[in-house]
C-alpha atoms as a PDB file:
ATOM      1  CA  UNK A   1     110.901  93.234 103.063  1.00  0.00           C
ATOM      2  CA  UNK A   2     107.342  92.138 103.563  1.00  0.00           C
ATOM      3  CA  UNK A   3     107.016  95.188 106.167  1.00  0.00           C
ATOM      4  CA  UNK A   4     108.089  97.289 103.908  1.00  0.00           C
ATOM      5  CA  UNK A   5     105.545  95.888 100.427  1.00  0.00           C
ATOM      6  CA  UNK A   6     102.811  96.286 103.713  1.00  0.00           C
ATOM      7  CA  UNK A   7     103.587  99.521 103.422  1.00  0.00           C
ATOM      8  CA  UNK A   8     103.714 100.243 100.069  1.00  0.00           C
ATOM      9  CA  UNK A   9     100.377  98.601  99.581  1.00  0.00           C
ATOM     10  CA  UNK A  10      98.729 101.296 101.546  1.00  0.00           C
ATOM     11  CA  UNK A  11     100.640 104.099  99.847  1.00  0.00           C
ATOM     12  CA  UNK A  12      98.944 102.597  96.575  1.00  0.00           C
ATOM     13  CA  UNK A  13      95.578 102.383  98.413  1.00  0.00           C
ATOM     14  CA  UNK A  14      96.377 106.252  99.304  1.00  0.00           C
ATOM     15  CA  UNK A  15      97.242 107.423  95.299  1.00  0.00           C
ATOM     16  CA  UNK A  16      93.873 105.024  94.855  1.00  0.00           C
ATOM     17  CA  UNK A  17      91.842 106.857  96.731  1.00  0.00           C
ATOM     18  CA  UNK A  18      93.204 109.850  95.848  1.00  0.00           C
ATOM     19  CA  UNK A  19      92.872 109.241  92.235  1.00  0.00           C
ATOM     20  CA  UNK A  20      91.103 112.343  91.107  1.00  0.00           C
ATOM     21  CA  UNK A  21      93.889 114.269  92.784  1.00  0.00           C
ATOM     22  CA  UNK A  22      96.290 112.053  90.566  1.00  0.00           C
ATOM     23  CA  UNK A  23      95.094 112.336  87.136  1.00  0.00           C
ATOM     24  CA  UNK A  24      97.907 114.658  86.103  1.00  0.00           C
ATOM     25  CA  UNK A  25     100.030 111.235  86.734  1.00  0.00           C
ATOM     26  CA  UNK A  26      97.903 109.541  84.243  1.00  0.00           C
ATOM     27  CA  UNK A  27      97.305 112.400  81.804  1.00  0.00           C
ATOM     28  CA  UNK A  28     100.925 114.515  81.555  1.00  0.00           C
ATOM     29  CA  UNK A  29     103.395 111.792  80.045  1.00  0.00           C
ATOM     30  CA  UNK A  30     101.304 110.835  77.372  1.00  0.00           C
ATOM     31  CA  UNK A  31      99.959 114.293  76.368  1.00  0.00           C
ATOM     32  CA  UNK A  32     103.516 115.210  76.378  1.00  0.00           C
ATOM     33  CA  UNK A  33     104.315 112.312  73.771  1.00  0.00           C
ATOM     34  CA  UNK A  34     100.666 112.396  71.761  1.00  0.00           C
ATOM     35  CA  UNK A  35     100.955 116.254  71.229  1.00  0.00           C
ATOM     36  CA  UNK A  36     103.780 118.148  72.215  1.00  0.00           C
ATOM     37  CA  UNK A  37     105.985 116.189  70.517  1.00  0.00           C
ATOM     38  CA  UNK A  38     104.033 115.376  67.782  1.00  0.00           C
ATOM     39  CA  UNK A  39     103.931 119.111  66.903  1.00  0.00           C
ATOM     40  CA  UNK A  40     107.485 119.858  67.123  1.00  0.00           C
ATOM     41  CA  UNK A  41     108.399 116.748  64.668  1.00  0.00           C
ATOM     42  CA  UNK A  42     106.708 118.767  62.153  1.00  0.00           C
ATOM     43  CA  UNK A  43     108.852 121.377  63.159  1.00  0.00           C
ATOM     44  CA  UNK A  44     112.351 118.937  62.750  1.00  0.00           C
ATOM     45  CA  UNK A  45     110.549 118.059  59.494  1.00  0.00           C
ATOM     46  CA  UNK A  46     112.360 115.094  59.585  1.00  0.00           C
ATOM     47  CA  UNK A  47     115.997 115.785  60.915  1.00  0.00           C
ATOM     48  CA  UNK A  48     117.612 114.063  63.325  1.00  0.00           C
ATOM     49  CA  UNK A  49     118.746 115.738  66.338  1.00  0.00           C
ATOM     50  CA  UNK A  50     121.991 114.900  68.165  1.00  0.00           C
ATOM     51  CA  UNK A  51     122.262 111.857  65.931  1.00  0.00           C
ATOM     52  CA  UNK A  52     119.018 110.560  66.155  1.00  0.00           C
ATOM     53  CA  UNK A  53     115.209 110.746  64.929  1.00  0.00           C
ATOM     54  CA  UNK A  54     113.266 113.447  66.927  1.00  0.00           C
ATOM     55  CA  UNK A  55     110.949 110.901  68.189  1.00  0.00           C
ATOM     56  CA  UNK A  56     113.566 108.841  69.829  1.00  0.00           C
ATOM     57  CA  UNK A  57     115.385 111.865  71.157  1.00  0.00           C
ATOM     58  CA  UNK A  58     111.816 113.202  72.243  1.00  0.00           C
ATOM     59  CA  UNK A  59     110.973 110.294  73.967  1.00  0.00           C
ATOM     60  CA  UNK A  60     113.869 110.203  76.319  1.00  0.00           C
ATOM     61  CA  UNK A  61     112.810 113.170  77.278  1.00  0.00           C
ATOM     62  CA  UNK A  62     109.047 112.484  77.980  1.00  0.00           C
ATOM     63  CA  UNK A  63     110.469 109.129  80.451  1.00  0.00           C
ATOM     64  CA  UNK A  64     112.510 111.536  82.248  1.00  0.00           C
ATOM     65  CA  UNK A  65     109.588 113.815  82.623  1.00  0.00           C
ATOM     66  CA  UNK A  66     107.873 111.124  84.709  1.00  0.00           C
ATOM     67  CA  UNK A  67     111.073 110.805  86.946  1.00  0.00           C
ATOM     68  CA  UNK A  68     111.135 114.523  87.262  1.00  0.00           C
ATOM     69  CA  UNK A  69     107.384 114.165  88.423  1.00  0.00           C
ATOM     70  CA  UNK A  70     107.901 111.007  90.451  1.00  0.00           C
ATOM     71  CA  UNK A  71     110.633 113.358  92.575  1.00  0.00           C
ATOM     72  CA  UNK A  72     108.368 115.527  93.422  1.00  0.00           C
ATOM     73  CA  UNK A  73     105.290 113.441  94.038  1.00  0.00           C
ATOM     74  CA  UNK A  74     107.234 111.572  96.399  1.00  0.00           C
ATOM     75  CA  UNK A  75     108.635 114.968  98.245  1.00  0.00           C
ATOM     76  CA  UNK A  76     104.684 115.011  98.866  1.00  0.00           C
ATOM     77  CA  UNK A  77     104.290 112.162 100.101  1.00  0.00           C
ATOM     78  CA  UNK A  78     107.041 111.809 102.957  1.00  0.00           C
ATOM     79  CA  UNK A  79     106.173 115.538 103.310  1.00  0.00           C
ATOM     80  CA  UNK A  80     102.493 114.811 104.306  1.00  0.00           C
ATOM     81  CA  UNK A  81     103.260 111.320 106.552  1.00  0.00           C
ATOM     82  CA  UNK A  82     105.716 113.680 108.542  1.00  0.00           C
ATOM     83  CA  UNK A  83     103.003 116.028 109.101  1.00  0.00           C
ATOM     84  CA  UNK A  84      99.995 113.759 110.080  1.00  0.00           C
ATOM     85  CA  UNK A  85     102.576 112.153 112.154  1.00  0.00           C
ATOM     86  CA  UNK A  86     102.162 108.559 109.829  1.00  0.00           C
ATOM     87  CA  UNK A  87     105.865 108.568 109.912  1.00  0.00           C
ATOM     88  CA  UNK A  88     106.311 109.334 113.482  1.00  0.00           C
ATOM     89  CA  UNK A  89     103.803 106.013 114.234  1.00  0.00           C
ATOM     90  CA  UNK A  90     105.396 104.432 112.019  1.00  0.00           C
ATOM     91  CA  UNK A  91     108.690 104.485 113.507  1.00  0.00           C
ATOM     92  CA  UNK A  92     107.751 103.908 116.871  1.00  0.00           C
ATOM     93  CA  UNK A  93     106.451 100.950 116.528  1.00  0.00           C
ATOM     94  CA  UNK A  94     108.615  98.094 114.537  1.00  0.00           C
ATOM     95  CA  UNK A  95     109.310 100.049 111.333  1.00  0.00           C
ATOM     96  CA  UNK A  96     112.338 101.124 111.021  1.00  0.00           C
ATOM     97  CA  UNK A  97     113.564 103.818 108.280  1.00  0.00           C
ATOM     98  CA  UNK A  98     114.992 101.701 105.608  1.00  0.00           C
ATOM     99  CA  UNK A  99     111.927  99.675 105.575  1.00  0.00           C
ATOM    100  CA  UNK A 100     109.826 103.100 105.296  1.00  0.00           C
ATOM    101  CA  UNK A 101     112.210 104.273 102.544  1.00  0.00           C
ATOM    102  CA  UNK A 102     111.479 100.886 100.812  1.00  0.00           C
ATOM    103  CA  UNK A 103     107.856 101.177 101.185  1.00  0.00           C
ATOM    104  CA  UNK A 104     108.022 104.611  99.360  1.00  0.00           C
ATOM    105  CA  UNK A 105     110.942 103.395  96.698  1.00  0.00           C
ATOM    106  CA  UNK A 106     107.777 100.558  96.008  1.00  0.00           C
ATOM    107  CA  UNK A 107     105.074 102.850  95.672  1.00  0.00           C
ATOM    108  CA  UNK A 108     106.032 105.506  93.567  1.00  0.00           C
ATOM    109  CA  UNK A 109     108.510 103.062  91.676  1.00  0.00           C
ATOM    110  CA  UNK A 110     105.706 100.858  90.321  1.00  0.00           C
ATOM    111  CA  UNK A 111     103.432 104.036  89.864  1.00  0.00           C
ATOM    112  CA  UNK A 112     106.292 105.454  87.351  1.00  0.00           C
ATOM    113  CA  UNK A 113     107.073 102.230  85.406  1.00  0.00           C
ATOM    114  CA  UNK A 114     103.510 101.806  84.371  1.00  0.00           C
ATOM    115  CA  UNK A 115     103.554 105.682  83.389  1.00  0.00           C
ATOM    116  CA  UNK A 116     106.986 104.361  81.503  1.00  0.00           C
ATOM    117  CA  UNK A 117     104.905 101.533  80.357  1.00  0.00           C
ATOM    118  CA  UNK A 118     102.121 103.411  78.764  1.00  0.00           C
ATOM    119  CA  UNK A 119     104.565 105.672  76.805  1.00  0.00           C
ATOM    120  CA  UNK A 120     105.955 102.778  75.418  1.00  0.00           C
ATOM    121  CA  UNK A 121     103.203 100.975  74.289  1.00  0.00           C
ATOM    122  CA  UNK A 122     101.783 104.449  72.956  1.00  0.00           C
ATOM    123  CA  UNK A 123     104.963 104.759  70.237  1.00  0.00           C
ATOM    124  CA  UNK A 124     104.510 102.032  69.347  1.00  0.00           C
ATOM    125  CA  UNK A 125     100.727 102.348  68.748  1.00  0.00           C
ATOM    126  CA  UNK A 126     101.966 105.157  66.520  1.00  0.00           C
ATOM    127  CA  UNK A 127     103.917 103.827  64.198  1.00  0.00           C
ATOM    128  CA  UNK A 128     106.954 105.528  65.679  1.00  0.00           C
ATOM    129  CA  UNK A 129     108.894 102.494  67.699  1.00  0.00           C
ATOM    130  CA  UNK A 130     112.217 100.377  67.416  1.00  0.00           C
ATOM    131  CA  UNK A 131     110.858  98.021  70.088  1.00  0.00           C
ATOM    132  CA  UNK A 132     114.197  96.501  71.587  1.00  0.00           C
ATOM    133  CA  UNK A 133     115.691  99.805  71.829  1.00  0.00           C
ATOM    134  CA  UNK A 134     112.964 101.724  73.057  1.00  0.00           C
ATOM    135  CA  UNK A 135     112.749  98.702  75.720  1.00  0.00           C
ATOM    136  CA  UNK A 136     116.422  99.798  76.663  1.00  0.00           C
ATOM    137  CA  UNK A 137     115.447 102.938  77.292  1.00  0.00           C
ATOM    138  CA  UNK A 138     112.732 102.573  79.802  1.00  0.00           C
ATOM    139  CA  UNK A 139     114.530 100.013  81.664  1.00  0.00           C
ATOM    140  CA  UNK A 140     116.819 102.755  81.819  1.00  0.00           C
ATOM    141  CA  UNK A 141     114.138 105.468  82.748  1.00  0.00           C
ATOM    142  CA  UNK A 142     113.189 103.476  85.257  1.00  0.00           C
ATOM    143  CA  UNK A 143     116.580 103.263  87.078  1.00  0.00           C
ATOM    144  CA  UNK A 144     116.469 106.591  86.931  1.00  0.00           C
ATOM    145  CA  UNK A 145     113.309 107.164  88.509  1.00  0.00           C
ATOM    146  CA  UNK A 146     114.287 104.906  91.275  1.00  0.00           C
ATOM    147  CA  UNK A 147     116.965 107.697  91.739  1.00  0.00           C
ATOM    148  CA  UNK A 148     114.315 110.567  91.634  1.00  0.00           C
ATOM    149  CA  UNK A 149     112.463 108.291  94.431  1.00  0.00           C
ATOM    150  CA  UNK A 150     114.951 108.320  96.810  1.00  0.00           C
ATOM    151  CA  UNK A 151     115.940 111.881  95.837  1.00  0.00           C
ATOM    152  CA  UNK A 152     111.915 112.959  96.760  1.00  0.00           C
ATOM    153  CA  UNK A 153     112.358 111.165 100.084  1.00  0.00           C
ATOM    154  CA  UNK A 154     115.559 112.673 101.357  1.00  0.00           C
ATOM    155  CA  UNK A 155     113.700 116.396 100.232  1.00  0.00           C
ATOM    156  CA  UNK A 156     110.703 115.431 101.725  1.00  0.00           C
ATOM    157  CA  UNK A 157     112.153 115.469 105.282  1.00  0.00           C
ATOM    158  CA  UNK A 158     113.552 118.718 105.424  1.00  0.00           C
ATOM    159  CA  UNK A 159     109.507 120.062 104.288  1.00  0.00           C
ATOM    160  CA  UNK A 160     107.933 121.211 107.348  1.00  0.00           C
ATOM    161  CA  UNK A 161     104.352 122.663 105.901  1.00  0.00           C
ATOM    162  CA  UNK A 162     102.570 122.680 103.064  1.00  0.00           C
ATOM    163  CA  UNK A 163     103.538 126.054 101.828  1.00  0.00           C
ATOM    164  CA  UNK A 164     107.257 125.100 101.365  1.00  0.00           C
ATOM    165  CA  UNK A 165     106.304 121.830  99.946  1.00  0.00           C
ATOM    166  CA  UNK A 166     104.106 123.632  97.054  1.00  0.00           C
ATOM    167  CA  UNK A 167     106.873 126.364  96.919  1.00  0.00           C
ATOM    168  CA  UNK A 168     109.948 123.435  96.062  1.00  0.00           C
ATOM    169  CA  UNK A 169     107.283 122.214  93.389  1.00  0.00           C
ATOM    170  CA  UNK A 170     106.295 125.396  92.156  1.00  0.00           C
ATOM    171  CA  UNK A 171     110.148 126.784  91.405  1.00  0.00           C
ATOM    172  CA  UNK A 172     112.006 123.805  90.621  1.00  0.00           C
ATOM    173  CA  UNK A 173     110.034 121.115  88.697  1.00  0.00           C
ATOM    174  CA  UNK A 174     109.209 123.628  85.587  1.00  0.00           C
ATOM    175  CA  UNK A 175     112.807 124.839  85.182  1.00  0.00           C
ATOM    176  CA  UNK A 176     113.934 120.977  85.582  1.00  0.00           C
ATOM    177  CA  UNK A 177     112.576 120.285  82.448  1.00  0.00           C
ATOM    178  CA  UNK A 178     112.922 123.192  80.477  1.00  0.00           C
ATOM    179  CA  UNK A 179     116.806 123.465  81.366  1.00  0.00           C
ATOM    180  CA  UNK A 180     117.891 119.944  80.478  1.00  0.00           C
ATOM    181  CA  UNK A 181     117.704 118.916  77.124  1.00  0.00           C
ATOM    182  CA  UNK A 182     114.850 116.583  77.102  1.00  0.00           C
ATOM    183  CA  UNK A 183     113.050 118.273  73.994  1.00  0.00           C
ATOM    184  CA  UNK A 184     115.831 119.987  72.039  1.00  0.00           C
ATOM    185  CA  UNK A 185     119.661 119.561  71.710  1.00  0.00           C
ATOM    186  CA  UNK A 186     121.952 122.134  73.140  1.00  0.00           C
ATOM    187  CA  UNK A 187     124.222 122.405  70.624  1.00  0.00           C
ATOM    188  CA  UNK A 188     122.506 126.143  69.487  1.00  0.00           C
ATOM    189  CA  UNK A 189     121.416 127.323  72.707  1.00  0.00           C
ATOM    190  CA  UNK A 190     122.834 130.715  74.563  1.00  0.00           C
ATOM    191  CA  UNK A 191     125.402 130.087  76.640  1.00  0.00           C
ATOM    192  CA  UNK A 192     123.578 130.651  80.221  1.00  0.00           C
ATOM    193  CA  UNK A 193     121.490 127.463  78.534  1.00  0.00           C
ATOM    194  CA  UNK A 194     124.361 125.414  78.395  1.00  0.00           C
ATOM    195  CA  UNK A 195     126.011 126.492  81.493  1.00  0.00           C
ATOM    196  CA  UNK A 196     122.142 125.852  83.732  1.00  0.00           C
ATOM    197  CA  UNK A 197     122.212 122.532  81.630  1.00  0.00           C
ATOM    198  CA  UNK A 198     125.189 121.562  82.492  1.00  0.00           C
ATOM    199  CA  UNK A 199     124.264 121.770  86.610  1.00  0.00           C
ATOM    200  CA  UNK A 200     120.633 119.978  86.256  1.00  0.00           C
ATOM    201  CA  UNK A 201     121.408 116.716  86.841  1.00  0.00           C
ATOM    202  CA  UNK A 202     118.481 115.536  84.390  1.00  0.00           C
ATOM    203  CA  UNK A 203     120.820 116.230  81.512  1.00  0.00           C
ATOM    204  CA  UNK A 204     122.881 113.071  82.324  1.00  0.00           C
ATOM    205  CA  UNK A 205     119.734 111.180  83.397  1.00  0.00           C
ATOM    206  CA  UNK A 206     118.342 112.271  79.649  1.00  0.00           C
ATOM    207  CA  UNK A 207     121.640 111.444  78.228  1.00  0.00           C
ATOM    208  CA  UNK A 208     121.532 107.924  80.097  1.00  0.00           C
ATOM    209  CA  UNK A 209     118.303 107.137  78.634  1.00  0.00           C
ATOM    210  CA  UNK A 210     118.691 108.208  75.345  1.00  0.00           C
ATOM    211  CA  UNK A 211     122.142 106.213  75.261  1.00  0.00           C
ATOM    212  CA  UNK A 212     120.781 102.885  73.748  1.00  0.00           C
ATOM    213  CA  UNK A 213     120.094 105.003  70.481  1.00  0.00           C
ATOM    214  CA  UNK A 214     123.774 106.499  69.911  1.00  0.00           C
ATOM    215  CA  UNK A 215     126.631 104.273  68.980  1.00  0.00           C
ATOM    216  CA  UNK A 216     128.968 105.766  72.317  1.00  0.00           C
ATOM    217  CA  UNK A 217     129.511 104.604  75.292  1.00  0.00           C
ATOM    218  CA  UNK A 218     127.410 107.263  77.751  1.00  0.00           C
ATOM    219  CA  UNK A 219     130.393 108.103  80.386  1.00  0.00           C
ATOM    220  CA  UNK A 220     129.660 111.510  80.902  1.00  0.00           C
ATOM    221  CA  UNK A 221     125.806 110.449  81.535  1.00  0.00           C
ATOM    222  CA  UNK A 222     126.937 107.472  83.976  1.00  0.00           C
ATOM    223  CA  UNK A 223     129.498 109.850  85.688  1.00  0.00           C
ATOM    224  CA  UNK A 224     126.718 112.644  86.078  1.00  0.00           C
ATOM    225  CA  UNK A 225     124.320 110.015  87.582  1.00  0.00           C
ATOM    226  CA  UNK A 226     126.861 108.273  89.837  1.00  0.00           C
ATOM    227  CA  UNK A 227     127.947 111.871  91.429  1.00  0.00           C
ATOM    228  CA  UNK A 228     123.500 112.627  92.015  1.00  0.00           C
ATOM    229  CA  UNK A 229     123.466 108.915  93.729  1.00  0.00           C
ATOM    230  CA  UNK A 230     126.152 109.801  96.397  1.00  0.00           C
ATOM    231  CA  UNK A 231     124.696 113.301  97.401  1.00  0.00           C
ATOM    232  CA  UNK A 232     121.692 111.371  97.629  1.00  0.00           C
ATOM    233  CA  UNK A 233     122.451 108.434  99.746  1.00  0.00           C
ATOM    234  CA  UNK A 234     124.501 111.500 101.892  1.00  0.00           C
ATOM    235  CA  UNK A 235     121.246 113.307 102.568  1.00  0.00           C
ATOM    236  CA  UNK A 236     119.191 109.985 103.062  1.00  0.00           C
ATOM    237  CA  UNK A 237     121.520 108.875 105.925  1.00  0.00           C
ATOM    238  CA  UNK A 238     121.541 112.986 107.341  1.00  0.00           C
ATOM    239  CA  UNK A 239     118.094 112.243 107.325  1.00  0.00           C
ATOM    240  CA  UNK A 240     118.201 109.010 109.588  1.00  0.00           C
ATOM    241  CA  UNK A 241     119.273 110.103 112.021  1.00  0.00           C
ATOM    242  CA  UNK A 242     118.991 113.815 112.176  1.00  0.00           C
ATOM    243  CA  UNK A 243     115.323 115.073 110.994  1.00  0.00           C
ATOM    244  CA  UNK A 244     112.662 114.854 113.190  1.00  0.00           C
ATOM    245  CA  UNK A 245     109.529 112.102 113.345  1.00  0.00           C
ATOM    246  CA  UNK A 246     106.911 114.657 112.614  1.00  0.00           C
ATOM    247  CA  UNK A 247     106.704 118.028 110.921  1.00  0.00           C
ATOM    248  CA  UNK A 248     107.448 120.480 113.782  1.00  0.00           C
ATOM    249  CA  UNK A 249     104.859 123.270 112.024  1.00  0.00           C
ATOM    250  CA  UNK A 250     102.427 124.805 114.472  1.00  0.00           C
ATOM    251  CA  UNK A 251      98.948 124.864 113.984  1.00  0.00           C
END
């Protein structure tokens, strides 16, 4: 454990340092929540959407935003130790990988709840909050972003160069959001909606989240999440013991 927060604390030095290269982390999730959303309520005028106010349902979706973010930040950051060898050092010496995984899991963990945090506090600034359930629901959003964590790791070992780590960002994290239904139900979508929703496993994370403001238990949601966490704990261990310490890119 304290390996592993040792760790972690220079991961957070690294996103410090790095800060103007992490504004988006600051900036997105609330911009999301301040405008986007605030425009299409006007557009709602005032219906609720899968049983809900659009604000609550809307909100869900910003939290799992951040996870979707936090995945792929994290991709980037196992991505980069494996290619200036950090990761390789790392494990020579008397780190071993669960206590690397942890260090990341810390990191980017902590980075996301205070993202979760800040939305949070922000509906309730406006005037738009139910504070014990939207307290549910980031508790939830961050379980689920603990999920994209781990999820970013096992990725991040099979990226071997920059190129392919901005390529995995560039065609998956858009269509992510935009195919799960984070900002509008899918109730009147086309068909080829439904049927890419129903294969993005960030409709049951959105459904998980959003759960505390339905009256049903969320069993498709937990089933949906429950299925992601076993590939995922299949490709960390593949990645234990079958990926190599360093990026093997030349040049």
């Amino acid at each position: 454990m304290k390996t592993s927060l040792t760790l972690a604390r220079f991961h957070l030095l690294s996103v410090w340092n790095w800060r103007t290269s992490h504004l988006s982390r600051v900036i997105e999730a609330p911009a999301y929540f301040l405008f986007m959303v605030t425009g299409l309520n006007t557009l709602v005028a005032g219906a609720r959407i899968d049983g809900m106010p659009y604000d609550d349902f809307a909100y869900a979706g910003v939290l799992v935003v951040i996870a979707i973010r936090a995945l792929f930040w994290c991709m980037g950051d196992v991505a980069n130790d494996r290619k200036w060898g950090v990761y390789a050092v790392a494990r020579t010496t008397d780190v071993s990988f669960p206590q690397y995984i942890g260090s990341i899991l810390a990191a980017n963990t902590l980075v996301a709840t205070v993202q979760i945090a800040a939305i949070l506090v922000l509906k309730q600034l406006l005037g738009r909050g139910s504070p014990v359930q939207d307290l549910r629901m980031a508790g939830l959003a961050v379980l689920v972003c603990v999920l994209t964590v781990l999820t970013g790791c096992a990725l991040g070992f099979g990226i071997n160069s920059y190129s392919k780590r901005d390529l995995m960002t560039s065609l998956f994290s858009l269509p992510l959001v935009m195919t799960a239904p984070l900002f509008y139900s899918l109730d009147d979508l086309p068909a080829f909606m439904r049927v890419l929703a129903a294969v993005n496993p960030f409709t049951y994370c959105v459904l998980l989240v959003r759960s505390p403001a339905t009256d049903s238990f969320p069993g498709q949601a937990v089933a949906g999440c429950l299925a992601a966490a076993l590939l995922v704990a299949g490709a960390l261990r593949l990645a234990s013991g079958r990926h190599e310490l360093a990026s093997n890119e030349q040049g």
